[in-house]
N, C-alpha and C. Protein backbone atom coordinates (compact mmCIF):
# COMPACT_ATOMS: atom_id res chain seq x y z
N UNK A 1 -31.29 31.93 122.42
CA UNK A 1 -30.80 33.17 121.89
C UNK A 1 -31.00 33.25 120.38
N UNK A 2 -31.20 32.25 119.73
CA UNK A 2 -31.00 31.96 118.14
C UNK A 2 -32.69 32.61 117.76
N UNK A 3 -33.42 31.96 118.64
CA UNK A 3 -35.07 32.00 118.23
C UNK A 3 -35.71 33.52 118.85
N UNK A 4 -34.94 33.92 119.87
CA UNK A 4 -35.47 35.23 120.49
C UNK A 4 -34.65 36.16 120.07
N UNK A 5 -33.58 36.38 118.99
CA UNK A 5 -33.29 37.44 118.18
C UNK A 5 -32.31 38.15 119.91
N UNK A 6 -31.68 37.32 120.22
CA UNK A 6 -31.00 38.12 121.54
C UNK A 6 -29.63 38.36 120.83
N UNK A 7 -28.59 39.12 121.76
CA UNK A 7 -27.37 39.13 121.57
C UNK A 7 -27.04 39.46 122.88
N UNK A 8 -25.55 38.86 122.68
CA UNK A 8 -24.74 39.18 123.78
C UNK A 8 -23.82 39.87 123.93
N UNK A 9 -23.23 39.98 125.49
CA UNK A 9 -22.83 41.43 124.92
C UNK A 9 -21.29 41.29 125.02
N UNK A 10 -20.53 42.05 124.66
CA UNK A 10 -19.13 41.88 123.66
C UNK A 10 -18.26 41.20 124.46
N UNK A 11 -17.07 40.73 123.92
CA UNK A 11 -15.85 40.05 124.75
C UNK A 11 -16.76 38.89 125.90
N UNK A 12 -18.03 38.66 125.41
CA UNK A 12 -18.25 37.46 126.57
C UNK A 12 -18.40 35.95 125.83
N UNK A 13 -18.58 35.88 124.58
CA UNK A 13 -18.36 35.07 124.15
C UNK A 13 -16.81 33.94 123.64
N UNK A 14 -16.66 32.84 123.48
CA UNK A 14 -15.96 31.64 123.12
C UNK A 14 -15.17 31.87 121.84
N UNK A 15 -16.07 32.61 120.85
CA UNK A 15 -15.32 32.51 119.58
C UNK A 15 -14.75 33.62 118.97
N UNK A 16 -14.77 34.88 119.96
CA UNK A 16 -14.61 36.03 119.19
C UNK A 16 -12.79 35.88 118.98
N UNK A 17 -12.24 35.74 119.73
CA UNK A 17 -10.66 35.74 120.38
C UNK A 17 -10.25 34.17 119.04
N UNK A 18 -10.84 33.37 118.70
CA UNK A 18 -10.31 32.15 118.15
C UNK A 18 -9.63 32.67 117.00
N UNK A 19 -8.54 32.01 116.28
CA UNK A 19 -8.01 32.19 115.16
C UNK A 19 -7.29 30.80 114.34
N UNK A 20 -8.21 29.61 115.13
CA UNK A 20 -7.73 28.61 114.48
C UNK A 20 -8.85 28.33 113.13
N UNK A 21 -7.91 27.17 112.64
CA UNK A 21 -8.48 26.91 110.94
C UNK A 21 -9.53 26.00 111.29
N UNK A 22 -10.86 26.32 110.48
CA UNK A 22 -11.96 25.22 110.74
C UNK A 22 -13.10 26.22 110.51
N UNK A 23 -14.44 25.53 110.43
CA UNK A 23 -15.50 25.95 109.90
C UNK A 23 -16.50 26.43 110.76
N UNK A 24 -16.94 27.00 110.96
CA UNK A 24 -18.50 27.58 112.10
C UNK A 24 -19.67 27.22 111.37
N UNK A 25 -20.23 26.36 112.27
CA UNK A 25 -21.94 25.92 111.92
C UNK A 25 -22.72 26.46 112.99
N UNK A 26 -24.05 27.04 112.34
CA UNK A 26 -25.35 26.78 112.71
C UNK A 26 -25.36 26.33 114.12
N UNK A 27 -26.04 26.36 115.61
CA UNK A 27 -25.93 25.58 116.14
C UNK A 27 -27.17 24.92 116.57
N UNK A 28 -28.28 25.43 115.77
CA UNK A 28 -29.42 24.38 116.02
C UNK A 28 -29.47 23.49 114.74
N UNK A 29 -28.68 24.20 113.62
CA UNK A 29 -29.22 22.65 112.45
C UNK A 29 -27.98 22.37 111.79
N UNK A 30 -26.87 22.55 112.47
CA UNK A 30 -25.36 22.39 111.93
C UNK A 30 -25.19 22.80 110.57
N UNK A 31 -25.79 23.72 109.74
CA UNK A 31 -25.27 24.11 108.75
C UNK A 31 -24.25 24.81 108.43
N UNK A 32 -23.18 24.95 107.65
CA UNK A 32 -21.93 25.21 107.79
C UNK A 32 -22.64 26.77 107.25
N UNK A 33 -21.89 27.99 107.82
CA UNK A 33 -22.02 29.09 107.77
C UNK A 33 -20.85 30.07 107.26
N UNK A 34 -19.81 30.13 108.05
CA UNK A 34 -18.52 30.72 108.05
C UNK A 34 -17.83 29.84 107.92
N UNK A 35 -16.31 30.41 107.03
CA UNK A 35 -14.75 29.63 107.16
C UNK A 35 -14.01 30.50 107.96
N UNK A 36 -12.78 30.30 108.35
CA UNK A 36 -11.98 30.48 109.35
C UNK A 36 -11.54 31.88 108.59
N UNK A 37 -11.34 31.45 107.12
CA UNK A 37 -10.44 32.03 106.30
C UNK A 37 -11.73 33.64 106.20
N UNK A 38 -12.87 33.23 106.47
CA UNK A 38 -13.23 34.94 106.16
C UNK A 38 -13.30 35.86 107.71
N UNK A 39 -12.88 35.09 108.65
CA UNK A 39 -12.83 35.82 109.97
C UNK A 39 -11.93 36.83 109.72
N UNK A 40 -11.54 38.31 110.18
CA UNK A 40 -10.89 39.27 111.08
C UNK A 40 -11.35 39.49 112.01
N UNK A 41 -10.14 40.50 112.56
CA UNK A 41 -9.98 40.92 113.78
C UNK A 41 -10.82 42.27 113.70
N UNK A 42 -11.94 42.33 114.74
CA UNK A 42 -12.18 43.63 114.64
C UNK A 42 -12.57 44.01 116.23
N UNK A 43 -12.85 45.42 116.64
CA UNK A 43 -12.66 45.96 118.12
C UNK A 43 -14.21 45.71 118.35
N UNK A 44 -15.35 44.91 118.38
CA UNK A 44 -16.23 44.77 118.62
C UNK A 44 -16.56 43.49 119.47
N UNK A 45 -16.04 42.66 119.81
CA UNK A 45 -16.02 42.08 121.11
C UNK A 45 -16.84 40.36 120.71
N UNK A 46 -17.27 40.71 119.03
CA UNK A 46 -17.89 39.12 118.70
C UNK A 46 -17.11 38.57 117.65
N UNK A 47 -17.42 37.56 117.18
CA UNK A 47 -17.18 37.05 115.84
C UNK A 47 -17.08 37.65 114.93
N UNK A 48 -15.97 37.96 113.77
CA UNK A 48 -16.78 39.01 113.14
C UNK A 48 -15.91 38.42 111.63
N UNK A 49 -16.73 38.75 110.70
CA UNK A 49 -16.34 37.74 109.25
C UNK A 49 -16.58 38.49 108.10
N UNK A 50 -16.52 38.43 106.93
CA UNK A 50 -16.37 39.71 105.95
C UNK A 50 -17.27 39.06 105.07
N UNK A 51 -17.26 37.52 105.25
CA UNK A 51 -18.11 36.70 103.75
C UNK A 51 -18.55 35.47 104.55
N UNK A 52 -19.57 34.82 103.39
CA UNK A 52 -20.30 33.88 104.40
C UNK A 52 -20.51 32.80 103.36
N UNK A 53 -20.68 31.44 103.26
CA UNK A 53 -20.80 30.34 102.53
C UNK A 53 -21.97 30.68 102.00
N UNK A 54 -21.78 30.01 100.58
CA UNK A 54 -22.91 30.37 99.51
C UNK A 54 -24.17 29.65 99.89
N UNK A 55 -24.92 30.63 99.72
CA UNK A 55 -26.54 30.22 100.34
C UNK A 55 -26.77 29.54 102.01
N UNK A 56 -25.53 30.17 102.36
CA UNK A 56 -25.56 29.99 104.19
C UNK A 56 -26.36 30.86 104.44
N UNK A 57 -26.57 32.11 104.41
CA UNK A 57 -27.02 33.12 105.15
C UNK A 57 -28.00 33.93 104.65
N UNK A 58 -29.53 34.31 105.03
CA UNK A 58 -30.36 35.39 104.65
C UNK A 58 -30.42 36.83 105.16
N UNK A 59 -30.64 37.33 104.37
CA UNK A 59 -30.84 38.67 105.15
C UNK A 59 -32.25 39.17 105.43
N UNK A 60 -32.63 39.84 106.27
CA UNK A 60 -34.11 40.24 106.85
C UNK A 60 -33.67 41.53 107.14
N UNK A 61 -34.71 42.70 107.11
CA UNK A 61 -34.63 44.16 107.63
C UNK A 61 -35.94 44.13 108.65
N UNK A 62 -36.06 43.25 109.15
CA UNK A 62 -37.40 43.62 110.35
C UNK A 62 -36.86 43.85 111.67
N UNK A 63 -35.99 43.43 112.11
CA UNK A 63 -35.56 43.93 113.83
C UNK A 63 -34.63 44.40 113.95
N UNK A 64 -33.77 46.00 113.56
CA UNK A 64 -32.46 46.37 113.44
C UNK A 64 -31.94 47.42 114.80
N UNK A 65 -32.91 46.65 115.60
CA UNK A 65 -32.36 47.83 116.99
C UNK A 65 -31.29 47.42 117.30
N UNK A 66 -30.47 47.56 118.25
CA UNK A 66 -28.84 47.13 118.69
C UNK A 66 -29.89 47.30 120.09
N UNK A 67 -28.97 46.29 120.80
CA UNK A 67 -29.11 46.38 122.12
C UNK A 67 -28.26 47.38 122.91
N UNK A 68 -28.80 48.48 123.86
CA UNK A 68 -27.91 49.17 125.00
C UNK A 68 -26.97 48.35 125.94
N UNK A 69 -25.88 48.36 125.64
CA UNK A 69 -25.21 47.31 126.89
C UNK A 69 -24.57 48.41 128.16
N UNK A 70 -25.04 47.98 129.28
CA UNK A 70 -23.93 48.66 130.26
C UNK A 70 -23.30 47.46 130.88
N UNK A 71 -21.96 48.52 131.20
CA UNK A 71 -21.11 47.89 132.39
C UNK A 71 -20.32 47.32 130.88
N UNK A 72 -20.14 47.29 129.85
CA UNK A 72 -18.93 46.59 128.82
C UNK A 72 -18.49 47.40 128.51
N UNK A 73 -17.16 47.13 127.21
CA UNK A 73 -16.27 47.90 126.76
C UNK A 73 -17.28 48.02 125.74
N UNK A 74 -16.95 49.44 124.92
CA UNK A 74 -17.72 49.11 123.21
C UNK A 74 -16.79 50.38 122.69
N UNK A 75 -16.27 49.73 121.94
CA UNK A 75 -14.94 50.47 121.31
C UNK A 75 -16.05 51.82 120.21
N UNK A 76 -15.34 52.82 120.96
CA UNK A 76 -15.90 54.46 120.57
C UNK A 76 -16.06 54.38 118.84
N UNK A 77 -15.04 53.98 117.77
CA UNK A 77 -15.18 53.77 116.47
C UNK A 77 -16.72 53.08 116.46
N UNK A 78 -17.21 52.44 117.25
CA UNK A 78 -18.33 51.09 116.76
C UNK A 78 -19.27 51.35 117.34
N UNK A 79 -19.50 52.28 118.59
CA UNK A 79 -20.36 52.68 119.27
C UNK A 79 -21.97 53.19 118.54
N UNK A 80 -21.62 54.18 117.74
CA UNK A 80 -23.33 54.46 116.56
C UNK A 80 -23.20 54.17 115.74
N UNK A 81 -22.81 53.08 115.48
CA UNK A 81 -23.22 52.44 114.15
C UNK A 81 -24.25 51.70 114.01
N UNK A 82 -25.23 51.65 113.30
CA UNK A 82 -26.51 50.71 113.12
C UNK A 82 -26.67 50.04 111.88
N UNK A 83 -27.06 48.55 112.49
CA UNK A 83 -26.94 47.28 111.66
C UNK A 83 -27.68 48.27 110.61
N UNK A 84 -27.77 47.27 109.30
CA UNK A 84 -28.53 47.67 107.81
C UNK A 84 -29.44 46.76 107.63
N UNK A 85 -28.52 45.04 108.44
CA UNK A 85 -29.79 43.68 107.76
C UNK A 85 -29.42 43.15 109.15
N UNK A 86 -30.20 42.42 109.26
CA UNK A 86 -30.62 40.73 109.82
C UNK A 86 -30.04 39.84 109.24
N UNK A 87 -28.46 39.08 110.30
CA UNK A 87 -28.59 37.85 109.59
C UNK A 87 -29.07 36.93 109.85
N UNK A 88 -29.49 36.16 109.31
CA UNK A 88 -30.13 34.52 109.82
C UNK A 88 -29.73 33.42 108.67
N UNK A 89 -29.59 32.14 109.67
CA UNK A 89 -29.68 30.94 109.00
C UNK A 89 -30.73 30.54 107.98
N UNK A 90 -30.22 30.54 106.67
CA UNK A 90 -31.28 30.25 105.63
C UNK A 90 -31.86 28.60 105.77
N UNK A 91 -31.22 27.93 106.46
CA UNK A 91 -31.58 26.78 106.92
C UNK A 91 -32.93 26.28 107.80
N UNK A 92 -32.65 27.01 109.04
CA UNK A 92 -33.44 27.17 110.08
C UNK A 92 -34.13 28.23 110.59
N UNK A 93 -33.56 29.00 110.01
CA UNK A 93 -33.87 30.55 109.84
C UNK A 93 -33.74 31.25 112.04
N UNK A 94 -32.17 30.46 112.49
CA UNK A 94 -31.91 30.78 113.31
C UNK A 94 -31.62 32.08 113.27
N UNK A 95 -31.22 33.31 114.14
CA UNK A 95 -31.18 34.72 114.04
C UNK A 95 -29.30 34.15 114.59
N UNK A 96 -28.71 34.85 113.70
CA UNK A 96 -27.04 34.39 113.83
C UNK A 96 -26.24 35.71 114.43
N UNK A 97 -26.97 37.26 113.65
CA UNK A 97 -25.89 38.32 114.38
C UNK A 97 -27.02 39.12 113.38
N UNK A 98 -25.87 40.58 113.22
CA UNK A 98 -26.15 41.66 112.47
C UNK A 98 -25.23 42.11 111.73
N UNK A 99 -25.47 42.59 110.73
CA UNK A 99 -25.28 42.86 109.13
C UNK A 99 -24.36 44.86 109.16
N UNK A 100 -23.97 44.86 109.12
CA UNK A 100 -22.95 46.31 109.38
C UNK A 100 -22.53 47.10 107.69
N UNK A 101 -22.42 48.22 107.33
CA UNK A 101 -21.32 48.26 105.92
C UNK A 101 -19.94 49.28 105.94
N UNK A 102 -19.68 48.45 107.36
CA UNK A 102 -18.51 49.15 107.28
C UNK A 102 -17.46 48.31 107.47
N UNK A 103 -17.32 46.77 106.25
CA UNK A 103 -16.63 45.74 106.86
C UNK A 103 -15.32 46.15 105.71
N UNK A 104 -14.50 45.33 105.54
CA UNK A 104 -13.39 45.42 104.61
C UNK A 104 -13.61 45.23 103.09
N UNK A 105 -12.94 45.23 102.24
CA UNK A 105 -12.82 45.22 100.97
C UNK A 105 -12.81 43.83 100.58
N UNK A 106 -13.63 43.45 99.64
CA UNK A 106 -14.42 43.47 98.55
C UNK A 106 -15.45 44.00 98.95
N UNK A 107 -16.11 43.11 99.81
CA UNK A 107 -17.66 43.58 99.78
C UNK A 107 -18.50 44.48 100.90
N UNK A 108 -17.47 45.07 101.98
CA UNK A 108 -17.73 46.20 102.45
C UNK A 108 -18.76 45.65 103.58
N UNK A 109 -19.01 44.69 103.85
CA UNK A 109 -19.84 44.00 105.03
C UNK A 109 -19.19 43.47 106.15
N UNK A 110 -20.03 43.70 107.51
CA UNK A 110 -19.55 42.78 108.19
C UNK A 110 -20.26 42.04 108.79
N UNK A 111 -19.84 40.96 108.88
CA UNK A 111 -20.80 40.25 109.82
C UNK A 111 -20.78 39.88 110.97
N UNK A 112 -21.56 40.50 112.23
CA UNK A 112 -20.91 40.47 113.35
C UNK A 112 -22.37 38.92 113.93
N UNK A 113 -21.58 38.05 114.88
CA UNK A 113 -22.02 37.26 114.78
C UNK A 113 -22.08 36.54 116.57
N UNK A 114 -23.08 36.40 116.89
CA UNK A 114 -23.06 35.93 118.47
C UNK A 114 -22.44 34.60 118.25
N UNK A 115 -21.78 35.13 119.36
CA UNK A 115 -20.91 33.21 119.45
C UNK A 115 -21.37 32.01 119.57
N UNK A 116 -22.74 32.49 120.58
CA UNK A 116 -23.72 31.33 121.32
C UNK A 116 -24.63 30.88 120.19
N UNK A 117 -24.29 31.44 118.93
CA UNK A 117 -25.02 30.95 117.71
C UNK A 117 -24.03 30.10 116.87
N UNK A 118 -23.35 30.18 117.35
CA UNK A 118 -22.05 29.41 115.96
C UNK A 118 -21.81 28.03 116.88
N UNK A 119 -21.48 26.64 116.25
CA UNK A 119 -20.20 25.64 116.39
C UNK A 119 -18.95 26.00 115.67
N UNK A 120 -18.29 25.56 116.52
CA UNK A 120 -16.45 25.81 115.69
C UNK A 120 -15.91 24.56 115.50
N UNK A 121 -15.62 23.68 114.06
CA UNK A 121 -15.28 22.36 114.30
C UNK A 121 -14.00 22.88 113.43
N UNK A 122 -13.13 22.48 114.32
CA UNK A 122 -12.03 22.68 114.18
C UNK A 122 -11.41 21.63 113.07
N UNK A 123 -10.52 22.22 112.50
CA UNK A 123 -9.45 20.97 110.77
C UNK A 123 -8.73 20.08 111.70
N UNK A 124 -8.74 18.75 111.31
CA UNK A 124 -8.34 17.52 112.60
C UNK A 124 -6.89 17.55 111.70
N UNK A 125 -6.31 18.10 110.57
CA UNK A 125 -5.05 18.16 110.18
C UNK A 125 -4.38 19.70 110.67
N UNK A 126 -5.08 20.38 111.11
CA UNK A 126 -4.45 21.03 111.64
C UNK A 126 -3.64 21.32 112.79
N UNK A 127 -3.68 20.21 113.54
CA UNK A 127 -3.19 19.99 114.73
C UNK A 127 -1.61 18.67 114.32
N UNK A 128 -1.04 18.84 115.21
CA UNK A 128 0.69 18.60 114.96
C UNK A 128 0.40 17.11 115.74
N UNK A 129 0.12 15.60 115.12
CA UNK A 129 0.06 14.75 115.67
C UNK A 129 0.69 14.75 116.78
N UNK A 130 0.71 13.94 118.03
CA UNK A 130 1.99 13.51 118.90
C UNK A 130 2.68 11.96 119.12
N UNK A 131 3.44 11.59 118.72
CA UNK A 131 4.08 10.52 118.41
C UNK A 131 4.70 10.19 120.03
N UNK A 132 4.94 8.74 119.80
CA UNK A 132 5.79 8.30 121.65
C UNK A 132 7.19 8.37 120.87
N UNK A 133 7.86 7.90 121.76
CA UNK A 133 9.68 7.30 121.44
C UNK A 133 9.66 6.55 120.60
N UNK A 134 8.49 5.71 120.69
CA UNK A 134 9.23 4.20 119.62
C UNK A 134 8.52 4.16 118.79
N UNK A 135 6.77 5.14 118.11
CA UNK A 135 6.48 5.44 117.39
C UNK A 135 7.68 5.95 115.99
N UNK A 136 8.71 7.34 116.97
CA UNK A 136 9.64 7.90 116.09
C UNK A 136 10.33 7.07 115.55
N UNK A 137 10.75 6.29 116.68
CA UNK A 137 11.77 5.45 115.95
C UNK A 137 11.36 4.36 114.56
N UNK A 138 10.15 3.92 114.93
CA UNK A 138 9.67 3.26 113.84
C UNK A 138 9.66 3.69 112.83
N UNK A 139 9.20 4.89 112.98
CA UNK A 139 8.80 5.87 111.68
C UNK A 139 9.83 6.17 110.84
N UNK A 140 11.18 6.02 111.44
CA UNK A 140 12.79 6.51 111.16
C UNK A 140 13.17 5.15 110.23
């Protein structure tokens, strides 16, 4: 999907729904791309992020069709809107999503992003150790 410029189609992906803390890479050359911290919530059914790690991401204007999806939801606000850029991995120059300007404030972008293109490695401190009985007690 990364090399044939595909997308998929909304609410079927892994990462759109996530809201834990941790980083999204690349998933053919693990380059770190997105933080957790630039994700929102938006009614479009993928990933979707407002900012992107410095010199993570290129932009291209050569393939800006949207795909027709039937049989999904596609929320009426989002329905004719047409990408502006191409994003891709400046790395590998994987094809990651499409480029929108109708994202939030500062910079008015969004980046909508196929899931089946991202890793999510989750913050290993973000999770609430689990201790036994006599761990606690030790610890006490």
């Amino acid at each position: 999907m990364t090399q044939g410029i595909g997308h998929e189609r909304p609410f079927t992906g892994d990462l759109w729904w996530t809201k834990d803390v941790g980083i999204y890479s690349c998933v053919s050359c693990t380059s770190r791309l997105f933080m957790s911290d630039h994700k929102y919530e938006s009614k479009s059914g993928y990933p979707t992020f407002w900012n992107h790690m410095i010199d993570a991401i290129e932009y291209k204007r050569d393939v800006l069709t949207r795909p027709n999806y039937t049989n999904a939801h596609e929320d009426p606000t989002l329905k004719n809107k047409r990408p502006i850029q191409r994003a891709i991995c400046s790395t590998c120059d994987s094809h990651v999503g499409f480029i929108y300007d109708d994202g939030p404030a500062p910079f008015y972008k969004r980046f909508q992003v196929n899931s089946s293109s991202l890793v999510f490695d989750k913050k290993p401190w973000f999770e609430i150790p689990e201790y036994s009985k006599d761990e606690i007690q030790s610890l006490k």
